[in-house]
Protein backbone atom coordinates (compact mmCIF):
# COMPACT_ATOMS: atom_id res chain seq x y z
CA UNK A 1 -2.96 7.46 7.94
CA UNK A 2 -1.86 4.18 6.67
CA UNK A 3 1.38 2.43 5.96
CA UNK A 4 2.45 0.46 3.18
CA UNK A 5 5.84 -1.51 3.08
CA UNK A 6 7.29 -1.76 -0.26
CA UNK A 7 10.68 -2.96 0.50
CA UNK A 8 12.22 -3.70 4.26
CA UNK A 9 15.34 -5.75 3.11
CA UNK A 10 19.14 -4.20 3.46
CA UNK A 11 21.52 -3.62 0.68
CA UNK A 12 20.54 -5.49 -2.13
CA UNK A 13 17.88 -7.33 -3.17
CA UNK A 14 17.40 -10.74 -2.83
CA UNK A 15 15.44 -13.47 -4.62
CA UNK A 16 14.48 -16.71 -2.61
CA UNK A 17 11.28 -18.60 -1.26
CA UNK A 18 12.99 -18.93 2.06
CA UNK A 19 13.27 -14.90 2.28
CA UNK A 20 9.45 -14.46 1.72
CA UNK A 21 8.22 -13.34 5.06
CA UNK A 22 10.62 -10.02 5.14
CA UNK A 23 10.57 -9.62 1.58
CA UNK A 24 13.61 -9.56 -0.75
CA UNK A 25 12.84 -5.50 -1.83
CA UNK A 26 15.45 -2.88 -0.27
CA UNK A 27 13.83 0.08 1.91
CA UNK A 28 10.87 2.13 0.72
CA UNK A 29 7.83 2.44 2.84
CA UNK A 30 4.66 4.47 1.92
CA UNK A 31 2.46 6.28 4.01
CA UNK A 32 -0.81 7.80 3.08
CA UNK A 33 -2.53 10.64 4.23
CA UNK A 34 -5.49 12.54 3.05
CA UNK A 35 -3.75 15.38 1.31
CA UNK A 36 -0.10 13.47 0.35
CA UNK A 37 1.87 10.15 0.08
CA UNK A 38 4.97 10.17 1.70
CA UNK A 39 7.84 7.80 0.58
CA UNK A 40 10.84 7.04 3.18
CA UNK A 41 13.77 6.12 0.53
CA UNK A 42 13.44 4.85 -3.12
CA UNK A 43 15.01 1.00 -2.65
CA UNK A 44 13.75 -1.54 -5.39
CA UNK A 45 10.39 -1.98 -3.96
CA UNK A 46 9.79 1.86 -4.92
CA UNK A 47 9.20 0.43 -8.40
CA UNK A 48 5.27 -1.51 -7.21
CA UNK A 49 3.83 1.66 -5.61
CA UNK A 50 1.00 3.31 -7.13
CA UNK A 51 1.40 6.99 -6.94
CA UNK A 52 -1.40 9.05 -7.04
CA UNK A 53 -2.05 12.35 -9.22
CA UNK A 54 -5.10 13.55 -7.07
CA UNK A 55 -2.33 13.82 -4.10
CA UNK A 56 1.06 15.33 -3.42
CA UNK A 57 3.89 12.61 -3.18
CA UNK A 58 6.92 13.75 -1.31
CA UNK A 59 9.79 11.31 -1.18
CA UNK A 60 12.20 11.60 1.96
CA UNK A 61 15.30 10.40 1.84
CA UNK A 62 17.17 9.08 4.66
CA UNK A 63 20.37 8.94 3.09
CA UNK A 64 21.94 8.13 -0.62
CA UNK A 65 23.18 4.39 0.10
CA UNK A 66 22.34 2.68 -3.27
CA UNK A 67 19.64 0.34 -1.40
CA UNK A 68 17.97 3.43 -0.84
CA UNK A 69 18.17 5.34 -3.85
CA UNK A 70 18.15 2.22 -6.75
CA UNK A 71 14.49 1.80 -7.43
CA UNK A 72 13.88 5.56 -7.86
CA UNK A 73 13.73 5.50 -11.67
CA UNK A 74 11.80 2.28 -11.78
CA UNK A 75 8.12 3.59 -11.13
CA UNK A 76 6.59 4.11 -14.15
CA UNK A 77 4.04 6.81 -12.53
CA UNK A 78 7.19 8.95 -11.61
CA UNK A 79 7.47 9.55 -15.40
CA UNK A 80 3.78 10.74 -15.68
CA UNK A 81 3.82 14.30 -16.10
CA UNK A 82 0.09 14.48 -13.96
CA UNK A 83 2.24 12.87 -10.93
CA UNK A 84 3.71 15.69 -8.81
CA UNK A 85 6.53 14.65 -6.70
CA UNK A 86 8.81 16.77 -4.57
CA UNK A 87 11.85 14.82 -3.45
CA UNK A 88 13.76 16.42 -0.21
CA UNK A 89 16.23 15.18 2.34
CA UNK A 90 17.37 16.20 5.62
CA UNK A 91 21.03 15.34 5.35
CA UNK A 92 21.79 17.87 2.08
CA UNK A 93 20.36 20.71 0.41
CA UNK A 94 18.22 20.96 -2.56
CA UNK A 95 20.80 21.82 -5.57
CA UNK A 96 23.36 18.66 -3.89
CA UNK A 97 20.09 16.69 -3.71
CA UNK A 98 19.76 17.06 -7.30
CA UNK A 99 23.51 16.82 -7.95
CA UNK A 100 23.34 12.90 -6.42
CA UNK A 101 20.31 11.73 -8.03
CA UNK A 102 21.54 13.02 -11.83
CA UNK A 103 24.94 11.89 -11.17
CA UNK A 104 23.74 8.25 -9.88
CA UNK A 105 21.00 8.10 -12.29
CA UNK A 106 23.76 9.32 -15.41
CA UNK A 107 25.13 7.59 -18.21
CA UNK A 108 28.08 6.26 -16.35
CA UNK A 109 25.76 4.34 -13.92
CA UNK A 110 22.51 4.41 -15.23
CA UNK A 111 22.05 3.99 -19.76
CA UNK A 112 19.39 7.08 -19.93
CA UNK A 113 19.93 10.76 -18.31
CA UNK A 114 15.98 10.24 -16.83
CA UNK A 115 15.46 12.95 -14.38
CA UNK A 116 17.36 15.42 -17.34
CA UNK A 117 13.73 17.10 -18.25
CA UNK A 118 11.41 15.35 -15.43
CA UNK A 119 9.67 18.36 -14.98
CA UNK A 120 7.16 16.97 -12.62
CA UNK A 121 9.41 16.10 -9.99
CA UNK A 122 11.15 19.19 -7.65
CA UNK A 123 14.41 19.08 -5.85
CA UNK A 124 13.29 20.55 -2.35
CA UNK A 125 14.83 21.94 0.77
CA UNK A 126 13.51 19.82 4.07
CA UNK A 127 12.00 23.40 5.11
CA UNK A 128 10.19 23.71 2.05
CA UNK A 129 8.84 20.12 2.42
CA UNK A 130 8.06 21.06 5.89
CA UNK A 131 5.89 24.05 4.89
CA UNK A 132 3.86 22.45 1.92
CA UNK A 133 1.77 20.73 5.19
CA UNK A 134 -0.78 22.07 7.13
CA UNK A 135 -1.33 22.86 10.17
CA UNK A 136 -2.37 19.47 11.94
CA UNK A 137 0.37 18.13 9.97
CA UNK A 138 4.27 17.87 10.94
CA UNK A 139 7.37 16.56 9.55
CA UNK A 140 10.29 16.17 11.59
CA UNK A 141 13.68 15.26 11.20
CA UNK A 142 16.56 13.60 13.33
CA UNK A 143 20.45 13.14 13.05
CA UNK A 144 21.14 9.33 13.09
CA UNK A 145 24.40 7.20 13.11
CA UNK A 146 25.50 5.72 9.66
CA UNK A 147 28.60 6.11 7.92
CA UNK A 148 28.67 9.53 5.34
CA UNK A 149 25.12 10.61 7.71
CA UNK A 150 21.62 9.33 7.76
CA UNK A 151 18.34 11.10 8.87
CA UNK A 152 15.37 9.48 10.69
CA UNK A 153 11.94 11.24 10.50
CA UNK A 154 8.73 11.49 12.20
CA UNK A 155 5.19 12.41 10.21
CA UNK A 156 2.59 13.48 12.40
CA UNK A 157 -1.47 14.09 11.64
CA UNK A 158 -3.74 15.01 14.31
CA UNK A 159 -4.12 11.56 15.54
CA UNK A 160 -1.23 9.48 14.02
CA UNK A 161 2.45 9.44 14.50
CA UNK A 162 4.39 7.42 12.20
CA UNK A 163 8.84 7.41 13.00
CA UNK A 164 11.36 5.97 10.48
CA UNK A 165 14.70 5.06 11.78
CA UNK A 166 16.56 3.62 9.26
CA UNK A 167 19.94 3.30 8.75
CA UNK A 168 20.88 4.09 12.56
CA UNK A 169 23.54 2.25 14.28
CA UNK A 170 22.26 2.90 18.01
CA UNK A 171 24.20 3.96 21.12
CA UNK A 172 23.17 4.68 24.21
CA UNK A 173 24.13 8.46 23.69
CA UNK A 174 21.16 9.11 21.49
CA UNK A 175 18.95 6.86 23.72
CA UNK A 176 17.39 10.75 25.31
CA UNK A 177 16.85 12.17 21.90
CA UNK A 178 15.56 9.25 20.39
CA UNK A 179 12.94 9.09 23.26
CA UNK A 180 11.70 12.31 23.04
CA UNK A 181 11.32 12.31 18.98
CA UNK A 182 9.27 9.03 19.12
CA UNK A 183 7.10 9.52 22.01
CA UNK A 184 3.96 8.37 21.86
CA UNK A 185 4.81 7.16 18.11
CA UNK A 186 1.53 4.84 16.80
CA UNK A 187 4.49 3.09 14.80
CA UNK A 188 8.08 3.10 14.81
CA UNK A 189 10.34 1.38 11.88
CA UNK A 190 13.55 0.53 13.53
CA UNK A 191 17.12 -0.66 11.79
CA UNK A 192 17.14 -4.18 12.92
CA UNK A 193 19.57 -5.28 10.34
CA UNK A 194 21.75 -7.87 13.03
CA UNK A 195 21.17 -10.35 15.57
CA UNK A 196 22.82 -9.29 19.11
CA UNK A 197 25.21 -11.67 18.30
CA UNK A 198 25.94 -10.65 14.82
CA UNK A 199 26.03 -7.07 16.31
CA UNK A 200 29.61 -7.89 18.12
CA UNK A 201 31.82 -7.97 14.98
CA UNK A 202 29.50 -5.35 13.29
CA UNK A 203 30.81 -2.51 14.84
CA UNK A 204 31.15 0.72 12.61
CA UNK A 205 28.69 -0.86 9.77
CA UNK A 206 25.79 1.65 10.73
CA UNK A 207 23.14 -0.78 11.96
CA UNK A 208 21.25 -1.82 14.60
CA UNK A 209 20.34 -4.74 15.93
CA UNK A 210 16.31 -6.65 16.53
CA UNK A 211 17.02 -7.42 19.98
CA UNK A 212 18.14 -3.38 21.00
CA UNK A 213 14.57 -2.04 19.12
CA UNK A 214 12.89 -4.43 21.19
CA UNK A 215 14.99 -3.23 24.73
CA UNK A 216 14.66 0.51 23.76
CA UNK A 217 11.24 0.17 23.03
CA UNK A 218 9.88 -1.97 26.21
CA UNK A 219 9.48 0.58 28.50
CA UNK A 220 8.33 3.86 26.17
CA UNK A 221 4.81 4.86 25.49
CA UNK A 222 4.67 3.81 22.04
CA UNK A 223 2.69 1.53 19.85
CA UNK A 224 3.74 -0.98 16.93
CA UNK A 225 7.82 -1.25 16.03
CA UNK A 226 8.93 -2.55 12.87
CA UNK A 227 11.40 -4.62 12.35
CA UNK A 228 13.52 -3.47 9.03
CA UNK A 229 16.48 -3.48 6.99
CA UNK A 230 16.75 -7.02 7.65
CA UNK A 231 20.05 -8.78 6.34
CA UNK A 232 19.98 -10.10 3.03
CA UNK A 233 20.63 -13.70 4.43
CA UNK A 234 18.36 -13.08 6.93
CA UNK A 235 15.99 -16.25 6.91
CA UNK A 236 12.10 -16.85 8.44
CA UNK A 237 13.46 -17.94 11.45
CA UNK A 238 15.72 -15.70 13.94
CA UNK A 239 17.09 -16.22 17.99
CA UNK A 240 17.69 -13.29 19.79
């Protein structure tokens, strides 16, 4: 399994030298298996990953947010008809998924009806995603909290446990459930979009914050945690 970020900046994206070390792409991050590669969200860094005909690519959605959903239309290897993609989200069903990405991607937001005759890329329920993998391989889902809904997922191999929890704004009433769906997690990408301090007049906004990834995570058998969906004036240096 490996993981490739692509884009790890919140809502839009930014253009500076000073923003280098996060990046100035919105969320997508890929992740590579033997049989597939798996996309968490479409933001504007979708548009530099290489997708691969010899595999499966399955996109998961976390939620429709445009700085998830705006680079979608921007890979040129989504338009190949050899790339098969199957694009699926916990948080609606297939025929609303497909009703949000034609009516975002239409002719009053978007100046070409693109995914019109796509026929290389398939609207899918989460279950159907879910049963496309084997049997050492697992795809689970979790409710997080961000305004109009957000889903977090975990992929699992036989050795390798990757968790994406982005957009999440955490409380300590999902601290149980969140424990038990990343345990023992090799990596965890975490919402870290606010400083503590920031965090205080942030209520409501659907975020989390760098220094409550860093508490949740100090005491749980887990590897690596990312840091994402960093603020788009978020600068090199940070005090938590």
């Amino acid at each position: 399994m490996k993981l490739i970020t692509h884009g790890c900046r919140g809502s839009i994206p930014i253009s500076s030298s000073e923003m280098m070390k996060y990046g100035g792409n919105t969320t997508c991050f890929e992740l590579v298996t033997n049989e597939f590669q798996i996309f968490f969200d479409t933001g504007s860094g979708f548009q530099n990953a290489i997708l691969n005909p010899n595999k499966d690519i399955i996109i998961l959605f976390s939620h429709f947010h445009h700085d998830h959903l705006q680079g979608l239309a921007f890979n040129k290897y989504l338009l190949k008809p050899e790339t098969k993609t199957f694009i699926s989200s916990a948080l609606v069903d297939s025929e609303e998924l497909n009703k949000i990405i034609r009516r975002y991607f239409s002719g009053d937001f978007f100046p070409l009806e693109i995914f019109e005759n796509l026929y290389n890329v398939t609207n899918s329920n989460i279950i159907e995603v879910k049963t496309m993998v084997t049997a050492d391989f697992k795809i689970e889902a979790i409710k997080l909290n961000h305004p109009g809904g957000s889903y977090g997922y975990s992929v699992t191999t036989n050795d390798k446990k990757c968790v994406f929890l982005c957009d999440n704004e955490f409380t300590t009433s999902q601290a149980d459930e969140l424990k038990m769906f990343v345990e023992k997690a090799d990596v965890v990408i975490w919402d870290g979009m606010f400083t503590r301090e920031e965090l205080r007049t942030k209520t409501g906004w659907g975020h989390s914050s760098i220094q409550q990834g860093i508490d949740f995570f100090s005491n749980l058998n887990c590897g690596k945690i990312i840091i994402s969906h960093h603020a788009p004036y978020r600068l090199s240096l940070i005090h938590i």
